[in-house]
N, C-alpha and C. Protein backbone atom coordinates (compact mmCIF):
# COMPACT_ATOMS: atom_id res chain seq x y z
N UNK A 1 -29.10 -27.58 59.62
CA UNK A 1 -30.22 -28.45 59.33
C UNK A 1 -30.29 -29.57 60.35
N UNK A 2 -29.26 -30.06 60.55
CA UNK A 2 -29.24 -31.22 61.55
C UNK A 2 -29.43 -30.69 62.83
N UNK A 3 -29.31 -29.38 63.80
CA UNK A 3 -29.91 -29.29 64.97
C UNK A 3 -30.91 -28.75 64.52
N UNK A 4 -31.64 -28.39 63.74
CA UNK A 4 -33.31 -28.24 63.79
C UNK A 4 -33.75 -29.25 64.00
N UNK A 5 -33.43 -30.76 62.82
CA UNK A 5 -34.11 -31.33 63.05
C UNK A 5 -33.95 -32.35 63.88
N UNK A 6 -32.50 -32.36 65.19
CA UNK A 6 -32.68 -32.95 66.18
C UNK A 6 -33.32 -32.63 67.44
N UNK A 7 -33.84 -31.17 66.89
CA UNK A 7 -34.43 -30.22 68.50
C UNK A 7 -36.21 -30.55 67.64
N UNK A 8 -36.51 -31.13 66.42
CA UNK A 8 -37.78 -31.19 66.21
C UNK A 8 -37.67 -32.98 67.03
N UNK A 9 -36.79 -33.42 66.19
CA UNK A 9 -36.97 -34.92 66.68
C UNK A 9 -37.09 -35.15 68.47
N UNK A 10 -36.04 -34.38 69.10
CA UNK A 10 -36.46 -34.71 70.46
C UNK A 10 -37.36 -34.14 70.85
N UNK A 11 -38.26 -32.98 70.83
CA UNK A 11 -39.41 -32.63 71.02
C UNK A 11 -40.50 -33.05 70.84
N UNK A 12 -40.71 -34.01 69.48
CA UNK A 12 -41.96 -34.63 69.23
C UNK A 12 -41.50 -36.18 69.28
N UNK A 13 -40.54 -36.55 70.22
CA UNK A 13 -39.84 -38.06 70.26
C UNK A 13 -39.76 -38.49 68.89
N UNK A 14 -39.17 -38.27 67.88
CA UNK A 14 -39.35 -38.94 66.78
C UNK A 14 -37.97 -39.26 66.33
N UNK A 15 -38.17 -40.23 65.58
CA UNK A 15 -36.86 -40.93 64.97
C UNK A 15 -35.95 -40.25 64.34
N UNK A 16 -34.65 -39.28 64.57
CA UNK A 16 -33.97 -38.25 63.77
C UNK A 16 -33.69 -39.07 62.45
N UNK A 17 -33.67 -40.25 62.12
CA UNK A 17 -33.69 -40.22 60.77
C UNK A 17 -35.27 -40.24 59.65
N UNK A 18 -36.28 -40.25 60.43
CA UNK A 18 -37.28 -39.84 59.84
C UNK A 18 -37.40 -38.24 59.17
N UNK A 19 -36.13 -37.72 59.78
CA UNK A 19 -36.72 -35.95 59.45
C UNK A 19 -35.52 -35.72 58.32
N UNK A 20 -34.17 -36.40 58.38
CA UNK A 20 -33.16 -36.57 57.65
C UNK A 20 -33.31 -35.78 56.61
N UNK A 21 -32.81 -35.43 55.72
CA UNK A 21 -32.81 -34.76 53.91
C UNK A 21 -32.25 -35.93 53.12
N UNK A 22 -32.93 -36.61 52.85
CA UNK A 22 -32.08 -37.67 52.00
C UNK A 22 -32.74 -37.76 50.51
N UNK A 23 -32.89 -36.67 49.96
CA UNK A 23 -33.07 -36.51 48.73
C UNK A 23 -31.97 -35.25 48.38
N UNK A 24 -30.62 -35.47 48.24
CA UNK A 24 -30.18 -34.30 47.55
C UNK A 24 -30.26 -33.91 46.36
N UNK A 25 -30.72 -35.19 45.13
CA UNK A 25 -31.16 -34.74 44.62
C UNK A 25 -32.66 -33.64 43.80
N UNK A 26 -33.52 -33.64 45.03
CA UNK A 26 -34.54 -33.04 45.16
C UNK A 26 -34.35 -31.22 45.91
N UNK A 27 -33.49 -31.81 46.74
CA UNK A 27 -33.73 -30.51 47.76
C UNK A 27 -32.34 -29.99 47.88
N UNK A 28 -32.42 -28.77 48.03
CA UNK A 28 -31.31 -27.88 48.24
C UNK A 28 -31.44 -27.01 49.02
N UNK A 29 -31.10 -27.29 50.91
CA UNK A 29 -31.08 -25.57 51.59
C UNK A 29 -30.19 -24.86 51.39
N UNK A 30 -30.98 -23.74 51.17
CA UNK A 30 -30.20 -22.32 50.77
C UNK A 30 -29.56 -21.86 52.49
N UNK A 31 -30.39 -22.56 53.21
CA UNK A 31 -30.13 -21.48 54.53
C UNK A 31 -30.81 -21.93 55.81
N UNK A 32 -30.75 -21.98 56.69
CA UNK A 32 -31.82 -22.70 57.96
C UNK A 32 -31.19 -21.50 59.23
N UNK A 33 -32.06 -21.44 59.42
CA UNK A 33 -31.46 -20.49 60.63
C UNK A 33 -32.68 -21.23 62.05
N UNK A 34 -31.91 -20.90 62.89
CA UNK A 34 -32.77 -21.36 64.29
C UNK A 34 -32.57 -20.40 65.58
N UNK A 35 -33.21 -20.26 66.52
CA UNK A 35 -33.14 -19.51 68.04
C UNK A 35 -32.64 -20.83 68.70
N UNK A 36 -31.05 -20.18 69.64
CA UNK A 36 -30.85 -21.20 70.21
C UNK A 36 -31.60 -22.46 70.99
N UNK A 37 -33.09 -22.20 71.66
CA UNK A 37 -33.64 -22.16 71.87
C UNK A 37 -34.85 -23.00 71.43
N UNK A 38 -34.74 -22.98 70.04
CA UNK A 38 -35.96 -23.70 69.48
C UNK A 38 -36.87 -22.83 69.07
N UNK A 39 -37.37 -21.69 69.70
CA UNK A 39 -38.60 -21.06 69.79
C UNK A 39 -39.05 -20.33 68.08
N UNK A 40 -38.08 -20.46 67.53
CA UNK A 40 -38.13 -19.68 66.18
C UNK A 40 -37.29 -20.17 65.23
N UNK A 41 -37.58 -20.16 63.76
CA UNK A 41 -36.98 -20.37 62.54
C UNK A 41 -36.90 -20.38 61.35
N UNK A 42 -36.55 -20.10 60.28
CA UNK A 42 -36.74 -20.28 59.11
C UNK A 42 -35.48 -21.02 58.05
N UNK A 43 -36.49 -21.12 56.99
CA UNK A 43 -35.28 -21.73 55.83
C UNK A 43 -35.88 -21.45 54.33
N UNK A 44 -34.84 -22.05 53.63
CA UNK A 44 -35.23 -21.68 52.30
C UNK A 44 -34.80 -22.82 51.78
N UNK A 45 -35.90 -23.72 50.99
CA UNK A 45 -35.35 -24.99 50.44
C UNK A 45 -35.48 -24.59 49.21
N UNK A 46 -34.59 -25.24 48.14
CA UNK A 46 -34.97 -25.07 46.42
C UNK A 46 -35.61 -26.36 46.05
N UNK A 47 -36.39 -26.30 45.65
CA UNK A 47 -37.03 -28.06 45.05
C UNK A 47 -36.85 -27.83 43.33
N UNK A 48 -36.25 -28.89 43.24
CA UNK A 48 -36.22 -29.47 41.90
C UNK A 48 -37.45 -30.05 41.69
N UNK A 49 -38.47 -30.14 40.86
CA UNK A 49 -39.82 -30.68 40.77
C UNK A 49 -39.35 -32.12 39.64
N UNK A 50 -38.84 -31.33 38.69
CA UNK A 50 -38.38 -32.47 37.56
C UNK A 50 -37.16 -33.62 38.18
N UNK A 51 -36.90 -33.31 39.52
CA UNK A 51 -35.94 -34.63 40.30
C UNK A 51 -36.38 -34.83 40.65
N UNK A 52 -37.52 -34.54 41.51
CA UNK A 52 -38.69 -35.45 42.23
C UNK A 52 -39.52 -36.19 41.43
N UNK A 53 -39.64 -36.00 40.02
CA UNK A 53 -40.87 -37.01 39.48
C UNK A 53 -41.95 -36.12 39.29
N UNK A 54 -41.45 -34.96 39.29
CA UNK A 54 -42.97 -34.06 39.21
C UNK A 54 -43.02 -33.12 38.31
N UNK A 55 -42.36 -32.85 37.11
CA UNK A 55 -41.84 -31.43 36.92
C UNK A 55 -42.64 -30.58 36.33
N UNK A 56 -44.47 -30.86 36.55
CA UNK A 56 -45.44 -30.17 36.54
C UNK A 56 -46.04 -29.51 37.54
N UNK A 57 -44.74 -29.94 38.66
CA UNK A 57 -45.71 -29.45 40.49
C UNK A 57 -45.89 -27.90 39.91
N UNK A 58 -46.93 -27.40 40.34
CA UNK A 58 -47.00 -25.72 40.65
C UNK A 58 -46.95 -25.81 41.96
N UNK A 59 -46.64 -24.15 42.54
CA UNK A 59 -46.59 -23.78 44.03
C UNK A 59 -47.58 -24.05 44.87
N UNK A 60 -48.99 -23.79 44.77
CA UNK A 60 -49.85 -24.26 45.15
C UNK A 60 -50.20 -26.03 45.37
N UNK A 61 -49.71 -26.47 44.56
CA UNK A 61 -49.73 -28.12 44.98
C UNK A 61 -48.83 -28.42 45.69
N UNK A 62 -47.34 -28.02 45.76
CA UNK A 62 -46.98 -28.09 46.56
C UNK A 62 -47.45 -27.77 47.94
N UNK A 63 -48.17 -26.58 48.35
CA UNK A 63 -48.27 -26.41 49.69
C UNK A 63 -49.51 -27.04 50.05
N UNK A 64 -50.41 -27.90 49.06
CA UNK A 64 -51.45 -28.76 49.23
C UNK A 64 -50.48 -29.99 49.71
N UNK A 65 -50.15 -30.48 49.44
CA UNK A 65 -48.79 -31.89 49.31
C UNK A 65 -48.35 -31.60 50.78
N UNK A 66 -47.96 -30.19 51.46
CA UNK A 66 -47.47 -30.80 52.54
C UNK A 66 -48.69 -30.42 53.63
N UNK A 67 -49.52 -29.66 53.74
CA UNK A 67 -50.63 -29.65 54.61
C UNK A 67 -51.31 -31.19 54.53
N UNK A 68 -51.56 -31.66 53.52
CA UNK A 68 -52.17 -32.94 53.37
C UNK A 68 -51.42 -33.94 54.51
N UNK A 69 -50.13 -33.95 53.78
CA UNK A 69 -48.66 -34.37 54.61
C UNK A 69 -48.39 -34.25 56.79
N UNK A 70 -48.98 -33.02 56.73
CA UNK A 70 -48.96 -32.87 58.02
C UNK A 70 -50.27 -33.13 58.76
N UNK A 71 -51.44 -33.25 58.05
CA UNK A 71 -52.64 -33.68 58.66
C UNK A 71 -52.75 -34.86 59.26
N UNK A 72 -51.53 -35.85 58.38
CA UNK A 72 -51.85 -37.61 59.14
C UNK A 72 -50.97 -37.96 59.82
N UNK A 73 -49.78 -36.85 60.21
CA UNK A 73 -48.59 -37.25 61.32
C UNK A 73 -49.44 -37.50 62.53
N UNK A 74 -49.01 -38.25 62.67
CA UNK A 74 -49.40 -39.04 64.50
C UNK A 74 -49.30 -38.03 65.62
N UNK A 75 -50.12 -37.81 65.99
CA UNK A 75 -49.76 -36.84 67.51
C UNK A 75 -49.46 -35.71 67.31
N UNK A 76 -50.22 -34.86 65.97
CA UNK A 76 -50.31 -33.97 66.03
C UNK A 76 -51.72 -33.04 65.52
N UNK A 77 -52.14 -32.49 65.82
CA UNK A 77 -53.44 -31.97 65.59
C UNK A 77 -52.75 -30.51 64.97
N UNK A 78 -53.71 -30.42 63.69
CA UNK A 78 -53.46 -29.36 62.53
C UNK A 78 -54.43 -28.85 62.53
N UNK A 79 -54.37 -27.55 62.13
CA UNK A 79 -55.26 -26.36 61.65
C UNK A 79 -54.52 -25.30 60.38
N UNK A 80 -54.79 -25.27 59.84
CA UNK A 80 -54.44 -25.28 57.99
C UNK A 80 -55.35 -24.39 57.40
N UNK A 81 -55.19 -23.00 56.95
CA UNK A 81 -55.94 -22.19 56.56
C UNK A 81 -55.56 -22.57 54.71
N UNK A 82 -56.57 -22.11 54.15
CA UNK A 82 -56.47 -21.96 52.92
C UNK A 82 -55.60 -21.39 51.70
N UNK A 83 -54.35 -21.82 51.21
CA UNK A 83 -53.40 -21.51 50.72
C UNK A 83 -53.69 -20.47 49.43
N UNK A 84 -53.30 -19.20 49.79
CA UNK A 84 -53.52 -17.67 48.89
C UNK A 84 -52.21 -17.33 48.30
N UNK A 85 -52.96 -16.70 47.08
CA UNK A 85 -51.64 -15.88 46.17
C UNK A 85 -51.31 -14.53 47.38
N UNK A 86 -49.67 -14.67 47.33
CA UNK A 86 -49.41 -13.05 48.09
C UNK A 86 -47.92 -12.57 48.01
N UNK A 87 -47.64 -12.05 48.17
CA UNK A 87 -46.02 -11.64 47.85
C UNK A 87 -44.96 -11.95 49.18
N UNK A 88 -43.79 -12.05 49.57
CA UNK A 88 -43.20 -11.72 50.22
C UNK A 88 -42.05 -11.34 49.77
N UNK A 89 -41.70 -10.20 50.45
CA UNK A 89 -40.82 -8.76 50.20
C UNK A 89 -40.65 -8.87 48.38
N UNK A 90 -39.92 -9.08 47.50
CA UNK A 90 -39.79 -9.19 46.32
C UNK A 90 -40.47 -10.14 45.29
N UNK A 91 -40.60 -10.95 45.85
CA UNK A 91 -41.51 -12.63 45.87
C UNK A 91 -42.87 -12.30 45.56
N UNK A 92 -43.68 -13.13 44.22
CA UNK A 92 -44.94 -13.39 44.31
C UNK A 92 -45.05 -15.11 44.48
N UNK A 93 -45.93 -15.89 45.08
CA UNK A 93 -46.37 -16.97 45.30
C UNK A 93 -47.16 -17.46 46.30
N UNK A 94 -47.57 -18.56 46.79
CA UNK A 94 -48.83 -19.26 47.38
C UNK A 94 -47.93 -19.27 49.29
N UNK A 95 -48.85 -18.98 49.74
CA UNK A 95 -48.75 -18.92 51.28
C UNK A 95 -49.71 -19.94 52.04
N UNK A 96 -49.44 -20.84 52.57
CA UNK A 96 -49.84 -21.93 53.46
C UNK A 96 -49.76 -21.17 55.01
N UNK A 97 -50.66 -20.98 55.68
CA UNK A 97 -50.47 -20.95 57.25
C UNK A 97 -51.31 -21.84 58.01
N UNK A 98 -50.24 -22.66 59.18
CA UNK A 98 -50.70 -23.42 59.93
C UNK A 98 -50.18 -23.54 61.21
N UNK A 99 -51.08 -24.12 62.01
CA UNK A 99 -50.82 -24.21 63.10
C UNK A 99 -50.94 -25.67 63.91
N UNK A 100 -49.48 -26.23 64.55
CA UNK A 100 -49.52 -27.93 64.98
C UNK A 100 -49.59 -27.44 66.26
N UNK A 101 -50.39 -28.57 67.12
CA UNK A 101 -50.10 -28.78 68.49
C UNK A 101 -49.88 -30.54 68.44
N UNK A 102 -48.70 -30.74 69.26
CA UNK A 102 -48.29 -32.15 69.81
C UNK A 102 -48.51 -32.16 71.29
N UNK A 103 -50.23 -32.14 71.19
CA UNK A 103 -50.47 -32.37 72.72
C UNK A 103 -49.64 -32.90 74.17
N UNK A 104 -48.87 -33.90 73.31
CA UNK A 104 -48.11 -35.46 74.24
C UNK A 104 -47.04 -34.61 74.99
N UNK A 105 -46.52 -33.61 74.15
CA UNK A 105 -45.58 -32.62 74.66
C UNK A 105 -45.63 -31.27 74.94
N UNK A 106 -47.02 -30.97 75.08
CA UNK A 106 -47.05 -29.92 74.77
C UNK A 106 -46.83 -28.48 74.00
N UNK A 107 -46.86 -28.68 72.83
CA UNK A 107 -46.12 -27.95 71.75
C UNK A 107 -46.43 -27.56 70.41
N UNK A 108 -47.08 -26.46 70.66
CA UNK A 108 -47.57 -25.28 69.77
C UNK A 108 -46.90 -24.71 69.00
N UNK A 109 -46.64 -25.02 67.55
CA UNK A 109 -45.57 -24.33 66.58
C UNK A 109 -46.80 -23.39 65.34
N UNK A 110 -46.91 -22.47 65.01
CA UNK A 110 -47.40 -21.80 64.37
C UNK A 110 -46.39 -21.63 63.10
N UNK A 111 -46.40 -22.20 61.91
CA UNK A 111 -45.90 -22.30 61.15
C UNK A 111 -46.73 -21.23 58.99
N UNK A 112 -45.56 -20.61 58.90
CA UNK A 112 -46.04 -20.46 57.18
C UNK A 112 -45.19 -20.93 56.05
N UNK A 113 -45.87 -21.46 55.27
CA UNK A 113 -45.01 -22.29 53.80
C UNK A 113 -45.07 -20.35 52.62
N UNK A 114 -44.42 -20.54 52.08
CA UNK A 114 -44.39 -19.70 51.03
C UNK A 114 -42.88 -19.98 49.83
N UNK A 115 -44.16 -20.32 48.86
CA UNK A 115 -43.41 -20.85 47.82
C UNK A 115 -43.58 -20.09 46.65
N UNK A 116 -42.93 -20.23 45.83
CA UNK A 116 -42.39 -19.18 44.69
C UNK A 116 -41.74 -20.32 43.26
N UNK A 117 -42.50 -20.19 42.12
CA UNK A 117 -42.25 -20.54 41.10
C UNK A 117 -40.66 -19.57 40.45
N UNK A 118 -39.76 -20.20 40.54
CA UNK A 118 -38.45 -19.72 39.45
C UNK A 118 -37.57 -20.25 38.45
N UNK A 119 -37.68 -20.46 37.63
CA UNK A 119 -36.75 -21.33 36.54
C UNK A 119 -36.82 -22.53 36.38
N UNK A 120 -38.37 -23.36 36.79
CA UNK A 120 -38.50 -24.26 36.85
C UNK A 120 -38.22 -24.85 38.08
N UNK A 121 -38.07 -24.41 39.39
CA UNK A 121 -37.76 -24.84 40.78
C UNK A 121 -38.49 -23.72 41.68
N UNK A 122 -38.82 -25.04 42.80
CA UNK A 122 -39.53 -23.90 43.60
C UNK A 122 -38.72 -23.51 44.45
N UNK A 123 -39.07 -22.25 45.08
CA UNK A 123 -38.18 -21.58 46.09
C UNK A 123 -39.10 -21.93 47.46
N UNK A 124 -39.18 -22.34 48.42
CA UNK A 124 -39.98 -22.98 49.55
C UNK A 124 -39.20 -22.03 50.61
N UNK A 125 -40.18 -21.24 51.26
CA UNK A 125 -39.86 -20.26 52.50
C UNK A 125 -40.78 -20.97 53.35
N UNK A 126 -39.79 -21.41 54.71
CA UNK A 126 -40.69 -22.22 55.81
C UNK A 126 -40.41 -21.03 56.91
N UNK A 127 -41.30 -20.43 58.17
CA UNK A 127 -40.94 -20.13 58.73
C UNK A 127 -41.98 -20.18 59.76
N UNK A 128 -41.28 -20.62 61.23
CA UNK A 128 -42.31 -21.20 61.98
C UNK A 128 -41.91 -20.07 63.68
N UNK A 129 -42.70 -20.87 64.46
CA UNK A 129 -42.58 -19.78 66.25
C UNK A 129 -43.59 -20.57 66.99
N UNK A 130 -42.98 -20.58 68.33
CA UNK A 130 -44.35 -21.42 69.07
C UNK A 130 -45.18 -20.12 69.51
N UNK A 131 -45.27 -19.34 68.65
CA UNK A 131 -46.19 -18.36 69.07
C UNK A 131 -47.08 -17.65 67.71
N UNK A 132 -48.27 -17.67 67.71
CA UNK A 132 -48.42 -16.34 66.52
C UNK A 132 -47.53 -15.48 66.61
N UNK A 133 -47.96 -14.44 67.42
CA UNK A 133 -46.87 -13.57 67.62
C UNK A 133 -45.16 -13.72 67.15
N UNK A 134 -44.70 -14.61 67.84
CA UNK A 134 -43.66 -14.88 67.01
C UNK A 134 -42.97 -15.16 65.94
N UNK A 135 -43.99 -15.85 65.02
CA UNK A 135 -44.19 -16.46 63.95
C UNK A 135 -44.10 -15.04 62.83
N UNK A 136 -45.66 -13.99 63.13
CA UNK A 136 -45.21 -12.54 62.75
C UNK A 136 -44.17 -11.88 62.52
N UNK A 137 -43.31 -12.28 63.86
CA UNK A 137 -42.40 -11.13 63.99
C UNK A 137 -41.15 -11.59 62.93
N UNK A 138 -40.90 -13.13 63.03
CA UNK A 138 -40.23 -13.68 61.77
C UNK A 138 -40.64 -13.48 60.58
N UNK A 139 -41.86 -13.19 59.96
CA UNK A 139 -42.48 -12.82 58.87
C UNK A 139 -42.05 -11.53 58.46
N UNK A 140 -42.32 -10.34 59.51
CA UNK A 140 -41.62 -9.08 59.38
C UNK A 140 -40.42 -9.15 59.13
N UNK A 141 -39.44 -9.60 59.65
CA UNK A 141 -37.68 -10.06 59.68
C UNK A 141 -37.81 -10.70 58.27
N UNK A 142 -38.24 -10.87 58.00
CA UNK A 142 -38.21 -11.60 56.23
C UNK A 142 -38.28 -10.81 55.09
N UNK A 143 -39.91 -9.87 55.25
CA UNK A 143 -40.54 -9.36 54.31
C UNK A 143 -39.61 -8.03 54.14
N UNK A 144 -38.45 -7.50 55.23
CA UNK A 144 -37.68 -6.23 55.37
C UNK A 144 -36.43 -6.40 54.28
N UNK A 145 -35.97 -8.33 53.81
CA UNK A 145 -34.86 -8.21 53.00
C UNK A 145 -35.74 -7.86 51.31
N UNK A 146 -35.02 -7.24 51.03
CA UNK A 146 -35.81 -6.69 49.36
C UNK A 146 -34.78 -7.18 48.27
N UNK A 147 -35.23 -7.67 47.28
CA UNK A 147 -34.70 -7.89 45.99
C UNK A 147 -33.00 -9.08 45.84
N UNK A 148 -33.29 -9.76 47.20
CA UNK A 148 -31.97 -10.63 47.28
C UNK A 148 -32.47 -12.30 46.49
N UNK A 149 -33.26 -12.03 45.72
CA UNK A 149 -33.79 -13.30 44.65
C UNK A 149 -34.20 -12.80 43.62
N UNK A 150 -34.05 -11.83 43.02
CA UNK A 150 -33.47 -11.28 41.71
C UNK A 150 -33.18 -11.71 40.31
């Protein structure tokens, strides 16, 4: 978690403790994986809704909450398609796809949210690529594991 978000922080100059996790009681990664590289990644956060103050969030507000969220970051220009019911590999829930450019640096991340209602916590699948294409091909690499959330 901490070199993602020091390879996000030096890329978009931003303060590494702005990107920090400092809600453990809210959030739990299951997993973060990265390309040495930067160019690709995913994770799996668990959100507690009822530790956040929310414990009516559904999946869909959530992925309203962070598109909203990413529309007023500074120096970055968003494009945010309309968040749909859809499955991934075993998974039914709401899919967010978007796409940031940080002009200042040049830097095109094509990103999808997919979140999943379970036991009262959401399951949050982030997985991003400075490429469509790439972004896909992590989507495929995802949708191939079957029945490991069970």
């Amino acid at each position: 978690m901490g070199a993602g978000s020091d390879y996000v922080a030096d890329s978009l100059n931003m303060d590494p403790d702005a990107l920090s996790a400092q809600t453990s009681e809210v959030d739990t990664y299951d997993f973060y994986a990265m390309r040495a590289d930067g160019t690709a990644g995913f994770f799996c956060d668990v959100v507690d809704p009822a530790a956040a103050g929310t414990p009516s969030m559904t999946a869909e507000e959530y992925v309203q909450q962070v598109s909203a969220m990413m529309q007023v970051m500074d120096g970055l220009t968003v494009t945010a398609e309309d968040p749909v019911e859809t499955t991934l590999g075993p998974l039914s829930g709401v899919q967010l796809n978007m796409t940031t450019v940080a002009e200042e640096v040049d830097l095109t991340t094509a990103m999808s949210y997919f979140v999943s209602e379970k036991d009262g916590y959401l399951l949050v699948y982030f997985l991003s690529a400075n490429s469509q294409e790439g972004l896909n091909e992590v989507i495929d690499l995802i949708e191939q594991i079957d029945g490991t959330q069970a």
